[in-house]
Protein backbone atom coordinates (compact mmCIF):
# COMPACT_ATOMS: atom_id res chain seq x y z
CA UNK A 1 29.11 -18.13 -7.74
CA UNK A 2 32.01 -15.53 -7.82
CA UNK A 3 34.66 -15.25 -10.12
CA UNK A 4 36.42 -12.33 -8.53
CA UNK A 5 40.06 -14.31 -7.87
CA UNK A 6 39.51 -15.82 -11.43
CA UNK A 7 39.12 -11.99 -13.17
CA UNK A 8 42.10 -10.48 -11.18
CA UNK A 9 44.17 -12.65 -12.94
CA UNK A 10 43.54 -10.36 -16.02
CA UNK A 11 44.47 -6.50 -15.27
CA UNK A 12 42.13 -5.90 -17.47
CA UNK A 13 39.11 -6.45 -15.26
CA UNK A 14 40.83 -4.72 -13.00
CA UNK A 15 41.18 -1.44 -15.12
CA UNK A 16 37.34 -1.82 -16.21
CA UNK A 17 36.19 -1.68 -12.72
CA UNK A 18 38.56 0.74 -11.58
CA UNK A 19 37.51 3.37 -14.36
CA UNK A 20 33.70 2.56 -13.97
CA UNK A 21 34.38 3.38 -9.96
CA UNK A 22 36.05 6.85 -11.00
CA UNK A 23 32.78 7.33 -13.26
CA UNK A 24 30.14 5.89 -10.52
CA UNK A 25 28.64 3.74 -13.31
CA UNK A 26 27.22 -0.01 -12.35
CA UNK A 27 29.30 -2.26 -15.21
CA UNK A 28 28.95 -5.82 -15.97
CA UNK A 29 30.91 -8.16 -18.04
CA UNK A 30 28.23 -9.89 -20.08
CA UNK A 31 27.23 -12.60 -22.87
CA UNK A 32 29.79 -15.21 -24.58
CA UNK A 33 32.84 -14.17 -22.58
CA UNK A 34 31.14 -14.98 -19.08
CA UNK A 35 29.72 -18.08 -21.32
CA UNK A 36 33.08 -18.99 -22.58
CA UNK A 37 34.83 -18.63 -19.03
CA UNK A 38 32.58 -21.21 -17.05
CA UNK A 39 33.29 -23.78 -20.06
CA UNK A 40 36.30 -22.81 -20.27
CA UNK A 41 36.84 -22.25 -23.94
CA UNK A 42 39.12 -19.71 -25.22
CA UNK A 43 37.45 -16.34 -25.82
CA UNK A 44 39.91 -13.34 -26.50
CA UNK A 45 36.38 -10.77 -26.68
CA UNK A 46 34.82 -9.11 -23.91
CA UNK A 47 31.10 -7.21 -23.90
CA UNK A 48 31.07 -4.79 -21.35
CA UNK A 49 27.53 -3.22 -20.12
CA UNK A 50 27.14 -0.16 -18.42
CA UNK A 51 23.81 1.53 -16.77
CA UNK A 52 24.98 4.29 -18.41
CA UNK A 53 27.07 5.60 -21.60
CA UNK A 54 29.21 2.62 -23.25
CA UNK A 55 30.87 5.34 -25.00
CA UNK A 56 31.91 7.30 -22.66
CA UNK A 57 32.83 4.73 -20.56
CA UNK A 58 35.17 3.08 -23.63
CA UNK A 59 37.31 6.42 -24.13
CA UNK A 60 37.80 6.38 -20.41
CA UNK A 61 39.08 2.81 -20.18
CA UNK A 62 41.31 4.13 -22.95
CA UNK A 63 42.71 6.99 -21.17
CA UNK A 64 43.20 5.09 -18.03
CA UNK A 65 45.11 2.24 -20.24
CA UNK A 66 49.23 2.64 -19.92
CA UNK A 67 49.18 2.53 -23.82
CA UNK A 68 47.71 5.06 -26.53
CA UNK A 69 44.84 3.20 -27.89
CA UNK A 70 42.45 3.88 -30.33
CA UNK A 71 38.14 3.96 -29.50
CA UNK A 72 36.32 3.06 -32.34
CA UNK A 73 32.63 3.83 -31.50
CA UNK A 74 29.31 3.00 -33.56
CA UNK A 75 26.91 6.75 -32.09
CA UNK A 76 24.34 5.08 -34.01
CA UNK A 77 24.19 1.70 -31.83
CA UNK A 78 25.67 3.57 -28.61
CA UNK A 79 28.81 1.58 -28.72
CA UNK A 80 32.00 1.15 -28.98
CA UNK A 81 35.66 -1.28 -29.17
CA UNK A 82 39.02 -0.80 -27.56
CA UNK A 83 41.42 -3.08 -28.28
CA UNK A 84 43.90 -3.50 -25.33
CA UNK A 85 46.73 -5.75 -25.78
CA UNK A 86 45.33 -8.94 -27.21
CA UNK A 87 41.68 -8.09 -25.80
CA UNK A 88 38.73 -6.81 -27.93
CA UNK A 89 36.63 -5.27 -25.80
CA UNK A 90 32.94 -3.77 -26.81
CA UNK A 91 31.10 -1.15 -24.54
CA UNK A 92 27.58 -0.53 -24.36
CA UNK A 93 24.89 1.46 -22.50
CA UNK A 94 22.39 -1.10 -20.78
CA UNK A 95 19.18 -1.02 -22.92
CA UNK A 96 15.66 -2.04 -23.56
CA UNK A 97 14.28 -3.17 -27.25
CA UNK A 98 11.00 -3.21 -28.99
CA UNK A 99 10.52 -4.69 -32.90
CA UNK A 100 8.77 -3.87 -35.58
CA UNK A 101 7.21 -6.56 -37.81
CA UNK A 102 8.66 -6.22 -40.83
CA UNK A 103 12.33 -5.83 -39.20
CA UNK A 104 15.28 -7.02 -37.16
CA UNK A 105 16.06 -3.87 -36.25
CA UNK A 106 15.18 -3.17 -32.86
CA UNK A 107 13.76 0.60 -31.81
CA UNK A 108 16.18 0.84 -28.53
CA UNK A 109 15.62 3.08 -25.39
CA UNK A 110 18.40 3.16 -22.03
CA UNK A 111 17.65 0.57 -20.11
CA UNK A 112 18.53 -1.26 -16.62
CA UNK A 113 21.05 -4.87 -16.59
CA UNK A 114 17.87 -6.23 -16.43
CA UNK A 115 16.51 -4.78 -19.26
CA UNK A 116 19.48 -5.67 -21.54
CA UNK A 117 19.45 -9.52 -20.49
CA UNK A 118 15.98 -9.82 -21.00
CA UNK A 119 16.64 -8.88 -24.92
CA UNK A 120 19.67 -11.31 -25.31
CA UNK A 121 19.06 -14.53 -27.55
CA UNK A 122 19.57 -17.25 -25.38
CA UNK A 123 19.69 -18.09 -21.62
CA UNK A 124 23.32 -18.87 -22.18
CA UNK A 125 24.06 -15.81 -23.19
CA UNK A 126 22.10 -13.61 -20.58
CA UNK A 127 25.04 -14.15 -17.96
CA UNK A 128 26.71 -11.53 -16.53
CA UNK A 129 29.36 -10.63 -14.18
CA UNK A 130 29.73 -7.78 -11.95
CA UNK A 131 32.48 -5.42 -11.91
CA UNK A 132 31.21 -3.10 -9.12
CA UNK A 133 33.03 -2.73 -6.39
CA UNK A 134 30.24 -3.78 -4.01
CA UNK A 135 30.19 -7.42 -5.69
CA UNK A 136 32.83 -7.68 -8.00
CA UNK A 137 32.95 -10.89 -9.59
CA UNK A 138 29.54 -12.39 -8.26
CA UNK A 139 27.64 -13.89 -11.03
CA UNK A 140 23.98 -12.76 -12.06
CA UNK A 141 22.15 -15.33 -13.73
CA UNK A 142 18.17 -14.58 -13.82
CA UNK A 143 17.39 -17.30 -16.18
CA UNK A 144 19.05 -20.16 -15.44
CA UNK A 145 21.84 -20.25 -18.18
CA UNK A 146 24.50 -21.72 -15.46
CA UNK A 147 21.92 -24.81 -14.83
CA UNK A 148 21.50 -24.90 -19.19
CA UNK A 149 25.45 -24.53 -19.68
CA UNK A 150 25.19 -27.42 -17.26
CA UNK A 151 22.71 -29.59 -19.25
CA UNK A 152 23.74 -28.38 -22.82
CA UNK A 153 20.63 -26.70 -23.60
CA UNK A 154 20.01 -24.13 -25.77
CA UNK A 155 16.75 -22.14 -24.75
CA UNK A 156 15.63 -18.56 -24.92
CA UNK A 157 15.22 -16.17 -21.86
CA UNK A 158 11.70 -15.15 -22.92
CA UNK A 159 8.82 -16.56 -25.20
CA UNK A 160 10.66 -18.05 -28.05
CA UNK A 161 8.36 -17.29 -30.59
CA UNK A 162 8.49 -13.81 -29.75
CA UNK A 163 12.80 -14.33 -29.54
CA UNK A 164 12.32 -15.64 -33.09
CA UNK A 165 9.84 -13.15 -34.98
CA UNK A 166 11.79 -10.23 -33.34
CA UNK A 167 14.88 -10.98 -34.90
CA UNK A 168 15.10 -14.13 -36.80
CA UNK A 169 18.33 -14.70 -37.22
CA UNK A 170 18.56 -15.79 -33.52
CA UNK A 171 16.81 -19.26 -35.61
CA UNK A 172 20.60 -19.56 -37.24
CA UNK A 173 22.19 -18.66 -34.17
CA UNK A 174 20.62 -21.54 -32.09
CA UNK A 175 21.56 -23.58 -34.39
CA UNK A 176 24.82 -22.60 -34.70
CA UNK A 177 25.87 -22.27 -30.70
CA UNK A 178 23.96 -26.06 -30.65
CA UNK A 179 26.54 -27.02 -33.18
CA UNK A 180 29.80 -25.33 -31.62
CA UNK A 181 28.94 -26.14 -28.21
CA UNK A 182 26.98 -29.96 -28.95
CA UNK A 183 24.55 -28.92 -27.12
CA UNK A 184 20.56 -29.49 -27.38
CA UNK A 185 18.04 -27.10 -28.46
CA UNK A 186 15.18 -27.38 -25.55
CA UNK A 187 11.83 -28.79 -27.05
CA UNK A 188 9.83 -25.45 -27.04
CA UNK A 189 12.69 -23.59 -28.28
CA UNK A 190 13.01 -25.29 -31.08
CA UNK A 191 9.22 -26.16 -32.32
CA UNK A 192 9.39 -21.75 -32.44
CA UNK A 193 12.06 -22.20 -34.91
CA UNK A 194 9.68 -24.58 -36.49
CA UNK A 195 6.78 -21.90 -36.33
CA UNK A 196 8.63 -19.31 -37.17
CA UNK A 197 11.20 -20.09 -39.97
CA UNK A 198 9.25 -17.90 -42.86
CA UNK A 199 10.25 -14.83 -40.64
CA UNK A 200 13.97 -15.69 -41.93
CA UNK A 201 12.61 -13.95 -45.50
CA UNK A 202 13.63 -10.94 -43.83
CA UNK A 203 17.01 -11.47 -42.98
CA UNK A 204 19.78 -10.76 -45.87
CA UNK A 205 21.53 -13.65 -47.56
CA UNK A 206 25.18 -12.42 -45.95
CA UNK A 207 23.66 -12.06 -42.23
CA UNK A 208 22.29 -16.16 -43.26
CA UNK A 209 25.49 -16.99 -44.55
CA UNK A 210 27.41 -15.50 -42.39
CA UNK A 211 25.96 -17.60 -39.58
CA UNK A 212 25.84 -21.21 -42.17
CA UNK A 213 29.43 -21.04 -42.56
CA UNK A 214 30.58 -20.66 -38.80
CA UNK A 215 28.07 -23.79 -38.33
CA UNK A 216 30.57 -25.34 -41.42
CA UNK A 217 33.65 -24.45 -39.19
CA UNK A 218 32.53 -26.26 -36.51
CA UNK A 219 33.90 -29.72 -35.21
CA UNK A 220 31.39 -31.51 -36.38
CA UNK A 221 28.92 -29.45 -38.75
CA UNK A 222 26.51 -32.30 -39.44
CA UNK A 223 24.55 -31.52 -36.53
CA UNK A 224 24.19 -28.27 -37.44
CA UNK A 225 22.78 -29.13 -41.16
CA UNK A 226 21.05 -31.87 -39.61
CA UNK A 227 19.19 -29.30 -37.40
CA UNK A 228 18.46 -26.84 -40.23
CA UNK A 229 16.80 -29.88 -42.70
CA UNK A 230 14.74 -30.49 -39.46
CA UNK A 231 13.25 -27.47 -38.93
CA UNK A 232 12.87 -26.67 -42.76
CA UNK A 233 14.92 -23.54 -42.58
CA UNK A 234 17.58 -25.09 -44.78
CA UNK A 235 15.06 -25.53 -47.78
CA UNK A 236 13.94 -21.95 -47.48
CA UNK A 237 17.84 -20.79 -48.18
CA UNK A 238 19.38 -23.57 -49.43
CA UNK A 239 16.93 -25.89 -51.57
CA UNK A 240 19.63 -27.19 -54.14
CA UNK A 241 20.80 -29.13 -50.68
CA UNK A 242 17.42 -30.37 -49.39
CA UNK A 243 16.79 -32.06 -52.89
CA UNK A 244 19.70 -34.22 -52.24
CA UNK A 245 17.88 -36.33 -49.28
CA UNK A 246 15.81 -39.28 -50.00
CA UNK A 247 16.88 -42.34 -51.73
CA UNK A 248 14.88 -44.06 -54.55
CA UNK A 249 14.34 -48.02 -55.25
CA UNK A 250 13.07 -49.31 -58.60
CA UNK A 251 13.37 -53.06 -59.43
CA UNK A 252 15.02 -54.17 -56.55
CA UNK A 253 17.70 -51.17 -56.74
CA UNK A 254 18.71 -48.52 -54.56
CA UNK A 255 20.81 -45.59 -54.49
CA UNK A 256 22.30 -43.99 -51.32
CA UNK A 257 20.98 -40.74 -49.81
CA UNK A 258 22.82 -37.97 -51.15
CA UNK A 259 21.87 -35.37 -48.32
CA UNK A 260 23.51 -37.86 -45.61
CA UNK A 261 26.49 -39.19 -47.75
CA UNK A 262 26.86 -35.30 -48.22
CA UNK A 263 27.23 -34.80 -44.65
CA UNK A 264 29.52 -37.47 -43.83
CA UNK A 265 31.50 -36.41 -46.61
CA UNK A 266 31.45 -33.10 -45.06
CA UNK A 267 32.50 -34.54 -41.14
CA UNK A 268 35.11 -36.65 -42.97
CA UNK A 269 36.99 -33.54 -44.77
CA UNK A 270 36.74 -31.71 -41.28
CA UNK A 271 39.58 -34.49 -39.97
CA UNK A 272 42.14 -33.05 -42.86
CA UNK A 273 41.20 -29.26 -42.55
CA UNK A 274 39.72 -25.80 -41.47
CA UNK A 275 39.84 -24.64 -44.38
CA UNK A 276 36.31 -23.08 -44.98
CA UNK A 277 36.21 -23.26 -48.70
CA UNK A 278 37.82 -26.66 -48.79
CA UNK A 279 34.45 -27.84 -46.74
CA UNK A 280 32.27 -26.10 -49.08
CA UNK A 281 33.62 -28.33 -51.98
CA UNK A 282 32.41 -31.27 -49.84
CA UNK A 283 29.24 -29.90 -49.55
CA UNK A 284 28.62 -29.09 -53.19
CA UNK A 285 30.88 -32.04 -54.89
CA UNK A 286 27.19 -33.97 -55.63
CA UNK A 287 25.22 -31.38 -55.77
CA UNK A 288 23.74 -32.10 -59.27
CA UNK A 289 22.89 -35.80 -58.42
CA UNK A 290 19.46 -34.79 -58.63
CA UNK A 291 19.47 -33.49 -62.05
CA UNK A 292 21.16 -36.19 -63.83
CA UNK A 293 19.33 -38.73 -61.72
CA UNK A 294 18.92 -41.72 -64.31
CA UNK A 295 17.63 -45.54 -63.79
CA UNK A 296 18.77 -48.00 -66.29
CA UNK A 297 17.09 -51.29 -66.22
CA UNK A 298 20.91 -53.14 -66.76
CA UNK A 299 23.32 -51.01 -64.54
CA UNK A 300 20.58 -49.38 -62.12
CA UNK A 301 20.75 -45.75 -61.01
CA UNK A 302 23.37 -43.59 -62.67
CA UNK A 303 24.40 -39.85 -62.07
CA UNK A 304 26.49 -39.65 -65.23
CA UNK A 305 28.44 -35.80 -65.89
CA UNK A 306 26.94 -34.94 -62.24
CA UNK A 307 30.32 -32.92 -61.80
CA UNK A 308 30.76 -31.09 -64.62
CA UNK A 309 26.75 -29.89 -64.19
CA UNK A 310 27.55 -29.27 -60.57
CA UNK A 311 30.12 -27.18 -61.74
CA UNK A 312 28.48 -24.96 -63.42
CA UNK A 313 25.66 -24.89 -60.59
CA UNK A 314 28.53 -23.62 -57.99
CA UNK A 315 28.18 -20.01 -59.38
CA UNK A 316 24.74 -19.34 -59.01
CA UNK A 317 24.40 -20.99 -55.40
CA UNK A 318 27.00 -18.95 -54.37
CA UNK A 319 25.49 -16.11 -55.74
CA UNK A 320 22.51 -16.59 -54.31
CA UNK A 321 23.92 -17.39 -50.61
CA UNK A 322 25.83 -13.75 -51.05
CA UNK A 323 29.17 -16.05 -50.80
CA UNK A 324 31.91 -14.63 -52.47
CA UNK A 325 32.17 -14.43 -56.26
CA UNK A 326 36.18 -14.76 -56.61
CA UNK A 327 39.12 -17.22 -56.41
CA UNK A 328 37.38 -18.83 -53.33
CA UNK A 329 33.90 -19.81 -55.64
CA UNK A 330 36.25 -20.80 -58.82
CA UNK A 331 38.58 -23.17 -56.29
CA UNK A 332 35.16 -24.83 -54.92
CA UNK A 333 34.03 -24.88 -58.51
CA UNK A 334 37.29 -26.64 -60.23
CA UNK A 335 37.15 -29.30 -57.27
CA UNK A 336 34.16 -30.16 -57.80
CA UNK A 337 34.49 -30.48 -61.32
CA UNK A 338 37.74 -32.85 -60.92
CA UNK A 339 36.26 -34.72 -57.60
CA UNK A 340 35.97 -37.89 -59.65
CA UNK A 341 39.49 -37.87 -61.67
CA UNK A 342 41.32 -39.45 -59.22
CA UNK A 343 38.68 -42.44 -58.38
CA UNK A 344 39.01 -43.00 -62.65
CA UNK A 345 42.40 -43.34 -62.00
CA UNK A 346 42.47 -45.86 -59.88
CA UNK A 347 39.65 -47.91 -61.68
CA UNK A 348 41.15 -47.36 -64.91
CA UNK A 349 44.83 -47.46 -64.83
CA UNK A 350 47.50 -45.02 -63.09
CA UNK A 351 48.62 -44.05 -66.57
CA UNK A 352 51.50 -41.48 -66.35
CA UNK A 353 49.06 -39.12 -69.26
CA UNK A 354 46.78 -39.21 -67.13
CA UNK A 355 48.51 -38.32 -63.83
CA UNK A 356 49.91 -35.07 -66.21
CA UNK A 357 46.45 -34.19 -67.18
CA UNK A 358 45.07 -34.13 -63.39
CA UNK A 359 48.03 -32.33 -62.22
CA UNK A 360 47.62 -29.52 -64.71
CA UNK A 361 44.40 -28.99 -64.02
CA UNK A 362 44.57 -28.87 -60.48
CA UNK A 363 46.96 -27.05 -60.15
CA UNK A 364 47.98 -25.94 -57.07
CA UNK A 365 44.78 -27.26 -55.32
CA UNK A 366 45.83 -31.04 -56.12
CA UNK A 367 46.28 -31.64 -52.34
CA UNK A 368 43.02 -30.50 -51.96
CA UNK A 369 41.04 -32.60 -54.69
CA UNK A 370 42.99 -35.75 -53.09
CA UNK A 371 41.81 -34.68 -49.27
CA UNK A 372 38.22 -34.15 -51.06
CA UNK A 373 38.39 -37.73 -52.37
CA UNK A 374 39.43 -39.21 -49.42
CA UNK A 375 36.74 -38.11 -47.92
CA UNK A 376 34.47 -39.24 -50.40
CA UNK A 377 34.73 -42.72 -49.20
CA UNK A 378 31.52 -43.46 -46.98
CA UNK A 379 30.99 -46.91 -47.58
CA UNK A 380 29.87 -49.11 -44.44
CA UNK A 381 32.04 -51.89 -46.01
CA UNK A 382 35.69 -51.44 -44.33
CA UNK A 383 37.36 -54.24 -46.74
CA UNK A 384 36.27 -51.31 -49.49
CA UNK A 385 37.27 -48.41 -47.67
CA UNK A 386 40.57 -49.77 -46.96
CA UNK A 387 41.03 -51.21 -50.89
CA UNK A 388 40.05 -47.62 -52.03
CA UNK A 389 42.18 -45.44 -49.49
CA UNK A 390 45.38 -48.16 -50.86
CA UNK A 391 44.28 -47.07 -54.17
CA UNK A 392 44.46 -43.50 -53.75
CA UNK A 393 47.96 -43.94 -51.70
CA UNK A 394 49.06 -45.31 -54.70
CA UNK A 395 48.17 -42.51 -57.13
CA UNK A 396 49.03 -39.67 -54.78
CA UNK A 397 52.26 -41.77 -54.89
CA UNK A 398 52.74 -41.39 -58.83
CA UNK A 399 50.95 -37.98 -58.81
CA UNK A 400 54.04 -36.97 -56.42
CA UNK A 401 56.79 -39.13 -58.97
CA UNK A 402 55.19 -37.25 -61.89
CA UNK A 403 55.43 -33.88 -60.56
CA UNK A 404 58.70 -34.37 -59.32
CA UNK A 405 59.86 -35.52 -62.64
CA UNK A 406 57.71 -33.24 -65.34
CA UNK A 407 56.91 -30.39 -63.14
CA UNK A 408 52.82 -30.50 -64.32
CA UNK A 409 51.45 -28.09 -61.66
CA UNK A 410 50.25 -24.83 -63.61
CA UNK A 411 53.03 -25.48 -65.94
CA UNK A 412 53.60 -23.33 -69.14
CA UNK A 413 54.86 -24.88 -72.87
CA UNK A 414 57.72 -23.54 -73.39
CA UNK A 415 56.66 -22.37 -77.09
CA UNK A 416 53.56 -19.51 -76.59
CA UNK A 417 51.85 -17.90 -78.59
CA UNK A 418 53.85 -15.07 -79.12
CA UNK A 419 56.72 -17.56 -80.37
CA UNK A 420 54.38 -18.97 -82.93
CA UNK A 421 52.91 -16.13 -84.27
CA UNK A 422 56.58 -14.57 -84.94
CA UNK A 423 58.16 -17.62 -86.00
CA UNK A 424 55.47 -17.50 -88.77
CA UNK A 425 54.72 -13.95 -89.27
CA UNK A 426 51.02 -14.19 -88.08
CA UNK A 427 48.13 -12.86 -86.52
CA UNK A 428 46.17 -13.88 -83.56
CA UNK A 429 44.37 -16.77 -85.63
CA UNK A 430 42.82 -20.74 -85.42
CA UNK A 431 46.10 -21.77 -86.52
CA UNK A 432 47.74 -20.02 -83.42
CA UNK A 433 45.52 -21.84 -81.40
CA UNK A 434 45.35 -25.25 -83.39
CA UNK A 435 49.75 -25.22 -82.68
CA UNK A 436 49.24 -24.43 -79.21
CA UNK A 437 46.82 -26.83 -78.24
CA UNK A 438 48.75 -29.27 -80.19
CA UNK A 439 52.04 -28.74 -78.49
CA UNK A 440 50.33 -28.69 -74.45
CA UNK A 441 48.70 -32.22 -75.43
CA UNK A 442 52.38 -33.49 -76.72
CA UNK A 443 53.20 -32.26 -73.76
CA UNK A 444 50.70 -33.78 -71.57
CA UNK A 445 50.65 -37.37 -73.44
CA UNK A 446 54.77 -37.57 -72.44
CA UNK A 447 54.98 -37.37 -76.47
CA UNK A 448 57.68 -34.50 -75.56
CA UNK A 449 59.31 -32.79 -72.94
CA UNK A 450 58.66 -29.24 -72.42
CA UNK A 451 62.07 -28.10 -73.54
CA UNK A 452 62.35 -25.73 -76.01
CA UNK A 453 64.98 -28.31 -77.79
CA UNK A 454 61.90 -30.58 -78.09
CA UNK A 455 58.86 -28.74 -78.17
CA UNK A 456 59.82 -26.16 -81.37
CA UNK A 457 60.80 -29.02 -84.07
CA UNK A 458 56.86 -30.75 -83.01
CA UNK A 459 56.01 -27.35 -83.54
CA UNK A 460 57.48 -26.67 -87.15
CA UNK A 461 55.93 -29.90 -87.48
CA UNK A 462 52.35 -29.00 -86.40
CA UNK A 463 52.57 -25.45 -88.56
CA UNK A 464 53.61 -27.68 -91.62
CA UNK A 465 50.46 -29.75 -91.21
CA UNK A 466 48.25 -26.17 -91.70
CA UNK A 467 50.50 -25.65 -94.68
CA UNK A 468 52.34 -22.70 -92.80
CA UNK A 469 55.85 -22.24 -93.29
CA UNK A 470 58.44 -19.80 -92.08
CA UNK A 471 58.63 -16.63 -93.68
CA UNK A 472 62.20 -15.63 -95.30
């Protein structure tokens, strides 16, 4: 198979080759690019080999480009990046790896094309391209990965257990390019992941995480978690997850499996966004189901304050998975903390309080909570689903009204505490506090309108109640 007509159409291939002519170097375009461009995704990187210097051959593509560019190189890893218009292209030297046990981190020597696609992950990924004028565009695939990109396989060039234990993080990858791709992971290739999943002790939580949440930006990221509870890799990185699955009957009742209501929560937030962060709310919104697991013998299985506990759990996972620890963990954490307001809304009256309440709380990430609990509707019944998604129509309805009316979203009382404390000659103090939460509940119940002209006679009227009056 030749791609030659297919690369000329990029004058980019076209400066590669010519520079690696000028240089007498054999160069091959290699890995996800050649990948991408016979399934024709959209790939906007290129990995370059050379039997020779990557660097070298990088700041030469540069100087040959018609624009001043800038070569970032890595000396330690013999490579380097040139961005050329809207291309990101990495160089590197052709080389051979070896492993040590008790790392990823390969002890690397120059090495032949052969060499280097005998160390790639996956057969998939071993394809390369030639940019030498002898053969330019002709295809050289030693494993098979056209006939796998053909069956939607994912399998490893060599031994897969010795793929695995050399660098396990190729486990997550598999999984991952299974997910993006919807391909399968070939039999043997994936019983290795079985066999070898303790070897993912040595990988750090940020390589693991980094590689979980492309598998949550995926269409359909399911298969992906689906994959990792399979293998038992998720339960060595991720237990608080794995003790979702399973449900449990006891006199005749039964609750629904949290791990797969999870994940269909998680495919049905995918159909309102790409918003990574939003996703990871779906994952965790019932994550403490398993610690406030109760039976009662009159109303059966009950979760009760599941979201405020899972709340509080959202720090520490995060933590622990090396996600971040700023606005993006306390977003996930307030959603799922509010995930069940609006479903109490609907069951217990669209009160306008109560819209005020939600929207203050939320904030600015009301949307959000309402595509989080629209998601949350997995029942099998469609008479329900329907009922429940009319339901929530209606209170994003009134949510809208309210806002439109009261302007709730991170509002402000008008009266702070800087007001108070000069109006009666105070301190910072309980009584500051006791006014202020006072006045944002008026405010909240629709008692009063946050307006000054309202909001300072309730709050001469609150101070009068502590016995506080205005100094003269």
């Amino acid at each position: 198979m030749n791609f030659k007509e297919t690369l000329l159409q990029n004058p980019v291939f076209a400066l590669l080759a010519q520079t690696a002519q000028e240089m007498s170097v054999h160069t091959y375009v290699v890995g996800g690019f050649v990948r991408d461009l016979i399934l024709k995704r959209p790939s906007k990187d290129i990995d370059v080999v050379c039997v020779g210097s990557g660097i070298a051959l990088a700041e030469n593509v540069a100087k040959n480009y018609h624009k001043e560019v800038e070569v970032t190189t890595f000396k330690n890893f013999g490579t380097a990046m040139v961005r050329l218009g809207e291309w990101e292209v990495e160089f590197v030297g052709a080389r051979k790896e070896s492993y040590q046990r008790d790392s990823r981190k390969p002890i690397v020597e120059d090495g032949s094309l052969e060499d280097d696609q005998n160390r790639r992950d996956f057969t998939i990924n071993t394809l390369a391209i030639s940019l030498n004028q002898a053969d330019f565009g002709e295809l050289i695939d030693p494993f098979g990965g056209l006939d796998d990109l053909r069956r939607k396989i994912i399998r490893t060039p060599l031994n897969p257990d010795i793929t695995f234990s050399d660098d396990p993080l190729r486990m997550m990858r598999a999984i991952r390019f299974a997910t993006q791709l919807s391909f399968d992971i070939a039999p043997d290739t994936f019983d290795s992941i079985i066999n070898n999943k303790e070897r993912i002790s040595i990988i750090s939580r940020e390589r693991i995480a980094d590689e979980l949440n492309k598998i949550i930006l995926s269409k359909k990221p399911s298969y992906g978690f689906n994959l990792l509870f399979a293998c038992g890799l998720l339960k060595l990185f991720f237990p608080e997850m794995v003790e979702l699955q399973g449900a449990e009957e006891l006199d005749g009742k039964t609750h629904k499996d949290n791990f797969y209501h999870t994940l269909k929560v998680l495919d049905n937030i995918c159909a309102f966004t790409d918003d990574l962060w939003l996703r990871w709310a779906a994952i965790l919104h019932d994550i403490a189901k398993p610690a406030t697991k109760r039976f009662d013998k009159k109303v059966g299985w009950t979760f009760h304050g599941h979201e405020e506990r899972g709340a509080r759990m959202v720090p520490d996972i995060f933590r622990k998975l090396k996600l971040p620890m700023n606005e993006k963990m306390k977003f996930v954490q307030k959603l799922v903390r509010l995930h069940l307001r609006p479903i109490a809304l609907v069951k217990e009256g669209v009160t306008d309080s109560a819209v005020r309440r939600l929207l203050f709380e939320a904030g600015d990430d009301a949307d959000d909570l309402m595509k989080l609990c629209r998601a949350d509707i997995t029942s099998k019944d469609h008479t329900r689903v329907k009922r429940y998604l009319e339901n929530f129509a209606r209170v994003e309805q009134r949510m809208a009204e309210v806002e439109e009316e009261d302007k709730m979203r991170n509002f402000q009382p008008v009266i702070t505490g800087e007001i108070i404390m000069e109006t009666f000659d105070l301190k910072p103090s309980k009584e500051v506090g006791f006014i202020k939460v006072q006045i944002r509940e008026a405010i909240l119940d629709g008692v009063i309108k946050n307006v000054y002209e309202e909001a300072y006679p309730f709050m001469l009227e609150q101070a009068r109640k502590l016995g506080l009056t205005m100094p003269r």
